[in-house]
C-alpha atoms as a PDB file:
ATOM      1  CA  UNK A   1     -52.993  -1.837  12.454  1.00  0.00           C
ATOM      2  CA  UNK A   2     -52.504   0.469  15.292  1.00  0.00           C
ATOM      3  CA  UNK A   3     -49.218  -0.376  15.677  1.00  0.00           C
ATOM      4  CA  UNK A   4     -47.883   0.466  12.141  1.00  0.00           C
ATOM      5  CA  UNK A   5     -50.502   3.763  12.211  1.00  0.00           C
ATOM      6  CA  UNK A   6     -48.183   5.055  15.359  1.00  0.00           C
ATOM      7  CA  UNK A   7     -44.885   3.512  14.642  1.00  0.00           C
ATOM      8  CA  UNK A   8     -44.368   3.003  10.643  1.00  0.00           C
ATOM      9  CA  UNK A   9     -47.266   5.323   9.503  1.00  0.00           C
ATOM     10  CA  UNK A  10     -44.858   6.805   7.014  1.00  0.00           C
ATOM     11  CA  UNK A  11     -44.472   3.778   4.319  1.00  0.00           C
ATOM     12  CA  UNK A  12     -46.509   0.431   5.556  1.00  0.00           C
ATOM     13  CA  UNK A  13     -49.939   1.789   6.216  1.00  0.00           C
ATOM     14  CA  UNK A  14     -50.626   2.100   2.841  1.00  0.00           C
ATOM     15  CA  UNK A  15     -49.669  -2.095   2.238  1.00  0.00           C
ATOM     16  CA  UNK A  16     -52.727  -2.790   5.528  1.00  0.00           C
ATOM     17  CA  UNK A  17     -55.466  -0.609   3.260  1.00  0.00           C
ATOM     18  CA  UNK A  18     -56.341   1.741   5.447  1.00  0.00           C
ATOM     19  CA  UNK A  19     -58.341   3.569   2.964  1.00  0.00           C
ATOM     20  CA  UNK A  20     -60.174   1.822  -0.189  1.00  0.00           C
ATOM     21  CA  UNK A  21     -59.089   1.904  -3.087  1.00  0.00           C
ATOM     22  CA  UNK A  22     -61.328   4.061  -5.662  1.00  0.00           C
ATOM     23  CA  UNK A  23     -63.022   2.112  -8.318  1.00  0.00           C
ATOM     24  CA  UNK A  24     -61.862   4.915 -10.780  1.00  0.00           C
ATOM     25  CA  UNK A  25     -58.503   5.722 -11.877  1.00  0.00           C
ATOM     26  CA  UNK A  26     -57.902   9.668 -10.537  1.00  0.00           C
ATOM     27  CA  UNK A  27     -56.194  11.897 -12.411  1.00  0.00           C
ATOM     28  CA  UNK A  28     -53.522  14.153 -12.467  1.00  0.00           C
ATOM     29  CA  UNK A  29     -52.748  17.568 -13.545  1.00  0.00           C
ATOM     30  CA  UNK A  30     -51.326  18.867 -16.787  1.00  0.00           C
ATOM     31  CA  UNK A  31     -48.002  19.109 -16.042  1.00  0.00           C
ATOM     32  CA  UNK A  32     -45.439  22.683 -17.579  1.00  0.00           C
ATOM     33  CA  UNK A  33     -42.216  22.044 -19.619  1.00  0.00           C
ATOM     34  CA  UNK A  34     -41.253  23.350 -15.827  1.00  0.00           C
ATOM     35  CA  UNK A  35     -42.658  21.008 -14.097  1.00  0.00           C
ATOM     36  CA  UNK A  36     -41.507  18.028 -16.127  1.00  0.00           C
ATOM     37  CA  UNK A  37     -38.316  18.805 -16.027  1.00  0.00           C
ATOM     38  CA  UNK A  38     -38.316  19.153 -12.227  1.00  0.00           C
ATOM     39  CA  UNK A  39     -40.197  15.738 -12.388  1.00  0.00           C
ATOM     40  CA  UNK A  40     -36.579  14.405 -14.885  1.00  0.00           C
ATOM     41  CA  UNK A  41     -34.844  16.050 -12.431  1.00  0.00           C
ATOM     42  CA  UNK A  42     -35.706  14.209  -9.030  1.00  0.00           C
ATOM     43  CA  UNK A  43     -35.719  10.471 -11.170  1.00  0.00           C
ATOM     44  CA  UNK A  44     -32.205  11.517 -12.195  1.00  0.00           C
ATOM     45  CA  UNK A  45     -31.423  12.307  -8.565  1.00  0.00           C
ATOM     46  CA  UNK A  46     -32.806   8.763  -7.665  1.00  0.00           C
ATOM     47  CA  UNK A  47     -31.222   7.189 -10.315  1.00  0.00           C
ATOM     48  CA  UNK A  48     -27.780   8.782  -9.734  1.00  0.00           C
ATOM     49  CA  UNK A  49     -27.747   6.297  -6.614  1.00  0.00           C
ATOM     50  CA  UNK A  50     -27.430   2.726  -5.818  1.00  0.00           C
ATOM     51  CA  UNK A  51     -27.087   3.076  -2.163  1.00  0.00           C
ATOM     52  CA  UNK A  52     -28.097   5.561   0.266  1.00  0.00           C
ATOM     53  CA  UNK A  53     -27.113   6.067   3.779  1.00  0.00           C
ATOM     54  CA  UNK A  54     -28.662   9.142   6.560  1.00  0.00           C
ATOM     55  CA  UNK A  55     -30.115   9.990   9.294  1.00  0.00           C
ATOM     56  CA  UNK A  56     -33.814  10.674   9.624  1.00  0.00           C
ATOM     57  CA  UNK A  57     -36.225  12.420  12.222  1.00  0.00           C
ATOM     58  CA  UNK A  58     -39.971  11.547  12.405  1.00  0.00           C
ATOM     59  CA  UNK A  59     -42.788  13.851  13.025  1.00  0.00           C
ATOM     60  CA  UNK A  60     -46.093  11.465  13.120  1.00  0.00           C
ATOM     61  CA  UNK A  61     -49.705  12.721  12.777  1.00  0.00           C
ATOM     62  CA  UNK A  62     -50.117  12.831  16.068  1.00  0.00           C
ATOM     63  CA  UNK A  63     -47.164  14.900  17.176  1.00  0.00           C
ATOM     64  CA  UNK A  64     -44.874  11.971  17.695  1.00  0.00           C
ATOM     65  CA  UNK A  65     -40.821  12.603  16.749  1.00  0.00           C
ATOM     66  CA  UNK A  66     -38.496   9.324  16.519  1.00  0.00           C
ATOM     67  CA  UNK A  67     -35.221   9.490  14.813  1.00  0.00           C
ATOM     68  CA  UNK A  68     -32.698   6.686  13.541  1.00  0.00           C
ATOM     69  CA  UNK A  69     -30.572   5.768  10.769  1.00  0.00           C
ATOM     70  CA  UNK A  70     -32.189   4.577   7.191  1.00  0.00           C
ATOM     71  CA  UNK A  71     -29.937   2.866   4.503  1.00  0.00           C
ATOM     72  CA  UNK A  72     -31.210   2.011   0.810  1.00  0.00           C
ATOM     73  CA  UNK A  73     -29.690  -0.206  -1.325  1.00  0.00           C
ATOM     74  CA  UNK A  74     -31.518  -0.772  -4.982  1.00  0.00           C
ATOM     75  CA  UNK A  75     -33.273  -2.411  -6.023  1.00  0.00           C
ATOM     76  CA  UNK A  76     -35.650  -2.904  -3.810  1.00  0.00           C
ATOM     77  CA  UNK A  77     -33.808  -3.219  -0.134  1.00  0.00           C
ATOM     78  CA  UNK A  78     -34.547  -0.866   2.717  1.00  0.00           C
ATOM     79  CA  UNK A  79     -33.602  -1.064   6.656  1.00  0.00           C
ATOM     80  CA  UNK A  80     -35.353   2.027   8.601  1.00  0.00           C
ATOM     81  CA  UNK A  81     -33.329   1.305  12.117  1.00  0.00           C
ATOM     82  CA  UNK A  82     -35.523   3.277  15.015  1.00  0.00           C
ATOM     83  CA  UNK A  83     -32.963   4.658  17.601  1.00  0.00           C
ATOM     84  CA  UNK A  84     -33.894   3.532  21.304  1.00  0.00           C
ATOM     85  CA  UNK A  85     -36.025   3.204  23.026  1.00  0.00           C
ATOM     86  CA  UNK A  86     -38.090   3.256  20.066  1.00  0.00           C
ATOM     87  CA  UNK A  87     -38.084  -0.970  19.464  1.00  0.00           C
ATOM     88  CA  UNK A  88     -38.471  -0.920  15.833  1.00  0.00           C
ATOM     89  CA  UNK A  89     -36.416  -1.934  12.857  1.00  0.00           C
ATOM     90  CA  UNK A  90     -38.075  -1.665   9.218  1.00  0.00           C
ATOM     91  CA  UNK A  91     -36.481  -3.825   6.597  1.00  0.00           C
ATOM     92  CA  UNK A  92     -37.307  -4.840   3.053  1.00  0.00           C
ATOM     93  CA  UNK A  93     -35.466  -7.536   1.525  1.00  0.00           C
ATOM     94  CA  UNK A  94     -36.412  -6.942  -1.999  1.00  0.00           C
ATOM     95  CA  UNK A  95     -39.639  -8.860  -1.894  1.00  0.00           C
ATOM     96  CA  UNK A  96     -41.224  -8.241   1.657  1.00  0.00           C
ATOM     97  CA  UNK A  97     -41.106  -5.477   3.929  1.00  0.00           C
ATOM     98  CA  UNK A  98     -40.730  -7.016   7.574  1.00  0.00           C
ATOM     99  CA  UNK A  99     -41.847  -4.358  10.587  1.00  0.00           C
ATOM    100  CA  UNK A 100     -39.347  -6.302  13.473  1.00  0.00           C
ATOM    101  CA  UNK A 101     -40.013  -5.436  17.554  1.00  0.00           C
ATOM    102  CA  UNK A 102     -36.704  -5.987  18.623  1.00  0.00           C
ATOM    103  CA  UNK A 103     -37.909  -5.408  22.445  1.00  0.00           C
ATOM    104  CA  UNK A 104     -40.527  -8.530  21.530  1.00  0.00           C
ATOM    105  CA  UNK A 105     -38.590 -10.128  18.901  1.00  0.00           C
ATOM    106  CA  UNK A 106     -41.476 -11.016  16.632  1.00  0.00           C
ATOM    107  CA  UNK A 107     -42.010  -9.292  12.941  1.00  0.00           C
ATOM    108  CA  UNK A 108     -45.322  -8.707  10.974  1.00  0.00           C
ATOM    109  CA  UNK A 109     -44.640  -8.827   7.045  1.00  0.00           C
ATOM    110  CA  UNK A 110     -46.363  -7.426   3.935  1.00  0.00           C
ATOM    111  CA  UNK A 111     -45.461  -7.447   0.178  1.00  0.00           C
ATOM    112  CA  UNK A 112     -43.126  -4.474  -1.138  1.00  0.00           C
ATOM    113  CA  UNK A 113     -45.150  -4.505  -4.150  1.00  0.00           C
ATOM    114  CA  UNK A 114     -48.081  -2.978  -1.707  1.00  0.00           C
ATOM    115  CA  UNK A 115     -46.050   0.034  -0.351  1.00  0.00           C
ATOM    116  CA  UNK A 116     -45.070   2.991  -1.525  1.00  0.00           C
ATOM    117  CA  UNK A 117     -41.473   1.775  -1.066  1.00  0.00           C
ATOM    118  CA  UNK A 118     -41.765   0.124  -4.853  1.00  0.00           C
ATOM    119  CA  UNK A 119     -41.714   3.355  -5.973  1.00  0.00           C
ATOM    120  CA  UNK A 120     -38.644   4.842  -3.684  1.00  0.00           C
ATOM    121  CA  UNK A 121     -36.545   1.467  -4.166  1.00  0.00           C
ATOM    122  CA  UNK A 122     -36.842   1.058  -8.178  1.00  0.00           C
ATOM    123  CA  UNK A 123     -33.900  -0.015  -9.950  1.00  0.00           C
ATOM    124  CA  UNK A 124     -34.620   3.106 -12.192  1.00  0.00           C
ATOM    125  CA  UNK A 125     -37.601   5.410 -10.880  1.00  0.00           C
ATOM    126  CA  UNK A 126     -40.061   7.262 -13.317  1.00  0.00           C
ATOM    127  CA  UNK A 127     -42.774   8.986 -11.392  1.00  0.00           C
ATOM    128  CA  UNK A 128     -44.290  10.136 -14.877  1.00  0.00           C
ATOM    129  CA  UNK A 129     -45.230   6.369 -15.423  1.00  0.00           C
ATOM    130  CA  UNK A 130     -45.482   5.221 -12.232  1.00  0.00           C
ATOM    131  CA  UNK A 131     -47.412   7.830 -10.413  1.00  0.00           C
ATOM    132  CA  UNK A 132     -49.956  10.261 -10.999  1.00  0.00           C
ATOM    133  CA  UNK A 133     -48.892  13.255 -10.361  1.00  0.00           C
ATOM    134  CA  UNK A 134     -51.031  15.208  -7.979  1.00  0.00           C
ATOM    135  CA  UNK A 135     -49.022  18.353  -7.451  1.00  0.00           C
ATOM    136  CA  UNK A 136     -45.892  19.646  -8.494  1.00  0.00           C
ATOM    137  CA  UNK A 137     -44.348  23.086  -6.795  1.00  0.00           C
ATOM    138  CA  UNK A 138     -41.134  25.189  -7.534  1.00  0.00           C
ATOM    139  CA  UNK A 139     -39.881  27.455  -5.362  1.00  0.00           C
ATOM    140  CA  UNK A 140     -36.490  28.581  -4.032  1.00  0.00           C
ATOM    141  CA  UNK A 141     -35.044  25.294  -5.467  1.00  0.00           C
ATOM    142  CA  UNK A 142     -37.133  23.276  -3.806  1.00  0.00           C
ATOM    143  CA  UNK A 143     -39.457  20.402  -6.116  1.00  0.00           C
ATOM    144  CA  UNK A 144     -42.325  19.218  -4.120  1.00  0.00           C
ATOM    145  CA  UNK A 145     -44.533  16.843  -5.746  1.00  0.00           C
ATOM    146  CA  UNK A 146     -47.331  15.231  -4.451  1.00  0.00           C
ATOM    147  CA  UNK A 147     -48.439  11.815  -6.378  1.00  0.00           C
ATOM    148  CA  UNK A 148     -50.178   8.660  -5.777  1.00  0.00           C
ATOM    149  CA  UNK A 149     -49.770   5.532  -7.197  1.00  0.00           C
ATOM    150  CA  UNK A 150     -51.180   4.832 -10.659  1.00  0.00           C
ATOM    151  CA  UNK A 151     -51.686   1.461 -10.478  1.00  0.00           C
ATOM    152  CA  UNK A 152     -53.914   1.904  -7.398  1.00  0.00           C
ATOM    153  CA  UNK A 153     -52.649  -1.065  -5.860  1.00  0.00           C
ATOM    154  CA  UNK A 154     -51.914   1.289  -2.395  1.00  0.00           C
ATOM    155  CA  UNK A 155     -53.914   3.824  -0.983  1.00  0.00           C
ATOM    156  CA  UNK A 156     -53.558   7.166  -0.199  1.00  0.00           C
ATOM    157  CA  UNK A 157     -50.333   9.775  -1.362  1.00  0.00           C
ATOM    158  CA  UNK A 158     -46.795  10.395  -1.181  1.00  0.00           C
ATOM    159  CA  UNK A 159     -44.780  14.139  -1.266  1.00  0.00           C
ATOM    160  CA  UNK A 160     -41.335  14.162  -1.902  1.00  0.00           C
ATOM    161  CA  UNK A 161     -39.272  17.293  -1.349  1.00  0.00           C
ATOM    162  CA  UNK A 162     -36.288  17.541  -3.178  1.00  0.00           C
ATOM    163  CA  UNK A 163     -33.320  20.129  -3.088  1.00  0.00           C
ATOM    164  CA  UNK A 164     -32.057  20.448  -5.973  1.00  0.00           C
ATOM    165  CA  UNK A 165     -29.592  23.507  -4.785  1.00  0.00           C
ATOM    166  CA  UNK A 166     -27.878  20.901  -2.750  1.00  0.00           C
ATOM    167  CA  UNK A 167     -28.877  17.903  -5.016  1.00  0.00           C
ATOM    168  CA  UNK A 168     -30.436  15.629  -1.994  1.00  0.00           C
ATOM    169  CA  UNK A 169     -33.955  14.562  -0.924  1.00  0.00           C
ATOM    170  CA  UNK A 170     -34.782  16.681   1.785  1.00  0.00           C
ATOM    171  CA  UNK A 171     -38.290  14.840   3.205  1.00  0.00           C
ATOM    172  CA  UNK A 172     -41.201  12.565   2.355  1.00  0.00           C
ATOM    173  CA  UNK A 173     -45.012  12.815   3.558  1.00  0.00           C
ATOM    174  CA  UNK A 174     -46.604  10.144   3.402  1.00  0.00           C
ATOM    175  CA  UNK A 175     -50.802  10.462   3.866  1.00  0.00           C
ATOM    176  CA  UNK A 176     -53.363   7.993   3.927  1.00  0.00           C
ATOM    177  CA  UNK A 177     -57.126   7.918   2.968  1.00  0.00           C
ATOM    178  CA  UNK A 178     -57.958   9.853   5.778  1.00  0.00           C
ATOM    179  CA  UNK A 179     -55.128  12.438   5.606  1.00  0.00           C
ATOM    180  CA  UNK A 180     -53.444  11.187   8.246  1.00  0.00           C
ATOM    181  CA  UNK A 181     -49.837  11.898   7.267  1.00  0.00           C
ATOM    182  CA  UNK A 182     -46.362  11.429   8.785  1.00  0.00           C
ATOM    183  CA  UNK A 183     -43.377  13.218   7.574  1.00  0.00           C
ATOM    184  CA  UNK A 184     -39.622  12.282   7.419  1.00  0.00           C
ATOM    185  CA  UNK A 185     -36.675  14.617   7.675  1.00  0.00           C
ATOM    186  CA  UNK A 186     -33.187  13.485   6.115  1.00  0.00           C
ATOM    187  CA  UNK A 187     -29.887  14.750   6.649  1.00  0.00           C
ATOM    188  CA  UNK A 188     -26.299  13.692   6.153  1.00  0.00           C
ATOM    189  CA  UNK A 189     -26.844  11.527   3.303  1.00  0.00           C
ATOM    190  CA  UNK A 190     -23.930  10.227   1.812  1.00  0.00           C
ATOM    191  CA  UNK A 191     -24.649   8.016  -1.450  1.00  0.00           C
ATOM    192  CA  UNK A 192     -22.948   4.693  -2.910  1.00  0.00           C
ATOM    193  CA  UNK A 193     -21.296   3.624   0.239  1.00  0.00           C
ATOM    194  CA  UNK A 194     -20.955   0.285   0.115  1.00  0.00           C
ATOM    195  CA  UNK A 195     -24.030  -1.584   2.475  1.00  0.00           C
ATOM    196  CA  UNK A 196     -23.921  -4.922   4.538  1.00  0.00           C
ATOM    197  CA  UNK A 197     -26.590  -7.523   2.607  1.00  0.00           C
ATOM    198  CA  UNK A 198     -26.900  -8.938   6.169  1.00  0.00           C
ATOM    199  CA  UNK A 199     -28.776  -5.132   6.934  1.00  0.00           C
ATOM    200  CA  UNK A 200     -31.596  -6.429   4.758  1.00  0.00           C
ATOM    201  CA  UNK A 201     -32.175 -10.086   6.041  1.00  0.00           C
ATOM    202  CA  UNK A 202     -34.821  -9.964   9.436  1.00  0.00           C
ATOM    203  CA  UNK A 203     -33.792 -12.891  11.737  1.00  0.00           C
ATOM    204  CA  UNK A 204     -35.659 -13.648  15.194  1.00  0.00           C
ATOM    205  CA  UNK A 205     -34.476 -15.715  17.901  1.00  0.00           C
ATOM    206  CA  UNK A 206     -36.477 -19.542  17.340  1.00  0.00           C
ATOM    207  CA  UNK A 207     -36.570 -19.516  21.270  1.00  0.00           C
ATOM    208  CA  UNK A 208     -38.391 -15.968  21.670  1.00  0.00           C
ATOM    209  CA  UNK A 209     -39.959 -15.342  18.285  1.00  0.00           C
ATOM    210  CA  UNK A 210     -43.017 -16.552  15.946  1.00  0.00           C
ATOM    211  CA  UNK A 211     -41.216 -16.538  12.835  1.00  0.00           C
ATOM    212  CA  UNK A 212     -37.920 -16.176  10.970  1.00  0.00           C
ATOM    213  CA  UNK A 213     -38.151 -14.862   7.814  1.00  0.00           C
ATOM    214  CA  UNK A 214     -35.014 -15.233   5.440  1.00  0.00           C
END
């Protein structure tokens, strides 16, 4: 738990519960003509996409900065590649998302269906169904909305900030229950290059590892 609160806070700690989940549905707000059509707007930039390739910097809650590479291909496949000597690779095959020490070479696992990533990797994303919209600024070009999950099945709440001057996703927050929150920085994005399946398959080495998941 510790590990994934300092090194993957920003997508994973909501799949470990680190926060209940409320026994009652919360609610949104009433959402302008405005504000759904910056809503349409970022799904159309997601959707606009199969593949995305960038580079990202980390800020964690606790002052942390790590930076790497992070390449989507939908639906459903992730790989967030730390650079050194951070040892961690973050991949989601379309069903799991594995968190892989490559210094230890062993790999903890938890459904995507838990994480927030089900609602970044969609084959077609609609944050008016699948999220409850929390918060929803304009300003300058810039669409930040704030949302959590509306099925409930993960805790806590996700901001994406989207440019929509330069048509890219500039960051995602990502906050627990107790508003512990890690933000992610993109840059150079380049979309629909073609991505290496092999990126999103975790394999450990049977003579130094616990497990090899496929």
């Amino acid at each position: 738990m510790n590990k994934l609160n300092t090194i993957m806070a920003l997508l994973v700690f909501w799949a470990v519960g680190l926060a209940p989940v409320a026994d009652a549905k919360t609610k949104g707000i009433e959402l302008s003509q405005d504000q759904q059509q910056a809503i349409e707007d970022v799904n159309t930039y997601f959707n606009s996409f199969s593949t995305l390739k960038g580079e990202f910097t980390q800020l964690g809650n606790t002052g942390n900065v790590s930076t790497g590479v992070v390449i989507i291909s939908k639906p459903g496949k992730m790989r967030f590649e730390y650079a050194p000597p951070n040892p961690f690779v973050v991949v989601s095959d379309g069903r799991w998302v594995a968190v892989l020490n490559r210094t230890k070479n062993v790999a903890d696992q938890y459904p995507l269906a838990t994480t927030p990533l089900r609602l970044l990797l969609a084959e077609k994303m609609n944050l008016l169904k699948s999220a409850v919209i929390k918060a929803a600024d304009i300003q300058d070009g810039l669409i930040t909305l704030r949302m959590e999950d509306k099925d409930q099945m993960v805790s806590g709440e996700l901001v994406l900030i989207y440019d929509s001057n330069l048509n890219a996703l500039r960051q995602w927050i990502v906050m627990d229950g107790d508003g512990r929150r890690t933000t992610i920085s993109l840059d150079n994005l380049v979309a629909d290059e073609p991505a290496d399946p092999a990126l999103f398959v975790v394999k450990l080495d049977k003579k130094k590892g616990k497990s090899d998941n496929n």
